[in-house]
C-alpha atoms as a PDB file:
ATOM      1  CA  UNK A   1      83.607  96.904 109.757  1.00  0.00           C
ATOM      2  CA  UNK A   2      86.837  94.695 109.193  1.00  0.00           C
ATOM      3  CA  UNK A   3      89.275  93.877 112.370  1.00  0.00           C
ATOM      4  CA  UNK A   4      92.277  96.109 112.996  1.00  0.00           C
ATOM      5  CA  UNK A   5      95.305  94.776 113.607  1.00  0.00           C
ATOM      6  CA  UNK A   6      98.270  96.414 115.550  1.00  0.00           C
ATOM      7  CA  UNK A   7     100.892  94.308 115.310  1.00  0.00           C
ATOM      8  CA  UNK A   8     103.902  94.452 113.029  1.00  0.00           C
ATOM      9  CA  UNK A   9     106.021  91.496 112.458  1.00  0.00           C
ATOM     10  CA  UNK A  10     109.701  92.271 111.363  1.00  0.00           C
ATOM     11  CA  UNK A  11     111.089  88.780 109.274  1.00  0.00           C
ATOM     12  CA  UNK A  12     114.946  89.799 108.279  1.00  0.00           C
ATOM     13  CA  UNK A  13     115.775  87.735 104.943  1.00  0.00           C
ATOM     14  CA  UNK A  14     117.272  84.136 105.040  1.00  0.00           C
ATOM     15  CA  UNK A  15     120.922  83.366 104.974  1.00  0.00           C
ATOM     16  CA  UNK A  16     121.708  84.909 101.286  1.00  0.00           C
ATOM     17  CA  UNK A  17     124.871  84.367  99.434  1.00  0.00           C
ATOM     18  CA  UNK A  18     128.293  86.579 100.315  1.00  0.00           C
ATOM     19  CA  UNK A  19     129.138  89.422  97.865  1.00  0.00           C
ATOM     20  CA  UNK A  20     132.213  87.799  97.151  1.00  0.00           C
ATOM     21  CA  UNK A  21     130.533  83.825  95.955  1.00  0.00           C
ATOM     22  CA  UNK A  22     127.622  86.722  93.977  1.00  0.00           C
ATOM     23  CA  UNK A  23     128.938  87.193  90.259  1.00  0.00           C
ATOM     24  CA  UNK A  24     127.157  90.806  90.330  1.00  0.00           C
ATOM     25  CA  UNK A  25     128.348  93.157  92.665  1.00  0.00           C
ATOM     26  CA  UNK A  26     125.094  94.899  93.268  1.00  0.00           C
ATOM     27  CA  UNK A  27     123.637  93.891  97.029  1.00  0.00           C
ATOM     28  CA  UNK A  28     120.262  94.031  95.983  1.00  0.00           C
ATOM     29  CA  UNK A  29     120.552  91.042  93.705  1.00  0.00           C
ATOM     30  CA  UNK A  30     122.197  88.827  96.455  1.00  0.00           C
ATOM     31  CA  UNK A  31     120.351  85.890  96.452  1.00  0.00           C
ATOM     32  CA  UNK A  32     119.446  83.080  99.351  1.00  0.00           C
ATOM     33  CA  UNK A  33     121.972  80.210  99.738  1.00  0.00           C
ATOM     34  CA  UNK A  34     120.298  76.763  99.335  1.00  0.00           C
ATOM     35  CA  UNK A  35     120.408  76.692 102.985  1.00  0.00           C
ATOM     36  CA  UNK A  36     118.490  79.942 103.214  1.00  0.00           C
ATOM     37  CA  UNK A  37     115.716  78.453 100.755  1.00  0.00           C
ATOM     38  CA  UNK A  38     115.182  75.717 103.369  1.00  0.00           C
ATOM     39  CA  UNK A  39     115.006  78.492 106.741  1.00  0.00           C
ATOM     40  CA  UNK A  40     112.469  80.942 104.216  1.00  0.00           C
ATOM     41  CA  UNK A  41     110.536  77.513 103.719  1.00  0.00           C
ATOM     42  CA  UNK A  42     110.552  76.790 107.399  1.00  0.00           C
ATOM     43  CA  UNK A  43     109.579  79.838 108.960  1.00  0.00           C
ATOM     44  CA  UNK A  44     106.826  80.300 106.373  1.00  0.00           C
ATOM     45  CA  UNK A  45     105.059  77.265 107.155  1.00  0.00           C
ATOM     46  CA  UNK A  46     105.383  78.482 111.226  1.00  0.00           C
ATOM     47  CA  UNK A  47     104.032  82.077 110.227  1.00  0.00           C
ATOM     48  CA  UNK A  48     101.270  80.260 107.903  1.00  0.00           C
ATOM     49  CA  UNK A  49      99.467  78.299 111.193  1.00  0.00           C
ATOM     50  CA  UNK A  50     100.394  80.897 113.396  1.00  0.00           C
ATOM     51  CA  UNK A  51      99.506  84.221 111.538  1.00  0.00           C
ATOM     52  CA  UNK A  52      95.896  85.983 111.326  1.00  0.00           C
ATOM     53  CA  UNK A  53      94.684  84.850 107.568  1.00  0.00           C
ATOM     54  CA  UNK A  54      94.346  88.523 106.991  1.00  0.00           C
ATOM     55  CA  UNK A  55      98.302  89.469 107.112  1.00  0.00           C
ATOM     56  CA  UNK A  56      99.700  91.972 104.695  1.00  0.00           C
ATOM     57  CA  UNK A  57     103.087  91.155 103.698  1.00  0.00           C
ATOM     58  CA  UNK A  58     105.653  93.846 102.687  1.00  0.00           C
ATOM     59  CA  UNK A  59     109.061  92.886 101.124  1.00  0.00           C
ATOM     60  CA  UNK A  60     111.975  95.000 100.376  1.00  0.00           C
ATOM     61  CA  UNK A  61     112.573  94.772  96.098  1.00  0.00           C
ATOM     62  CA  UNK A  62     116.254  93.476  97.218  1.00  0.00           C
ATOM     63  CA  UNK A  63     116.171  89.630  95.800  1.00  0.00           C
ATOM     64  CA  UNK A  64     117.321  87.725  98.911  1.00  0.00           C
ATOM     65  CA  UNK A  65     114.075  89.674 100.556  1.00  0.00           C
ATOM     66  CA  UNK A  66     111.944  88.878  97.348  1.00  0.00           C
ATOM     67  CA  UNK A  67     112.716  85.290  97.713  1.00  0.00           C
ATOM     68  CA  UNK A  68     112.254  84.907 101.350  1.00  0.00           C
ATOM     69  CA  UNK A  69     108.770  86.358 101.295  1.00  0.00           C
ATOM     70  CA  UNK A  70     107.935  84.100  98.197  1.00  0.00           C
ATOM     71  CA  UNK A  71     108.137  81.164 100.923  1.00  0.00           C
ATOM     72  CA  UNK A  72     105.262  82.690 102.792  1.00  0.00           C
END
């Protein structure tokens, strides 16, 4: 039998671009800011020593979410 986990870990998106500097003015494509590629990158390699090897990880389809989870 595998090991239940019963935790949930919420990890809100990166610092992503303002709708007015994003040429599209749908929120779900708002990317991360080159400053937000560098927290995503950061935080993943925290949550990478620190999580159970076994994590699931969920991402909203909006980009900005997309591309923070791609860090981890």
């Amino acid at each position: 039998m595998g090991i239940i986990f019963n935790n949930i870990l919420l990890w809100r998106h990166a610092e992503a671009m303002s709708a007015e500097d994003q040429s599209s003015q749908n929120d779900m494509e708002r990317e991360l800011t080159k400053k937000g590629q560098r927290q995503a990158k950061q935080i993943a390699r925290w949550l990478k020593r620190n999580l159970p090897k076994e994590t699931l990880l969920l991402s909203s389809p909006a980009v900005r979410a997309y591309q923070t989870a791609e860090a981890f």
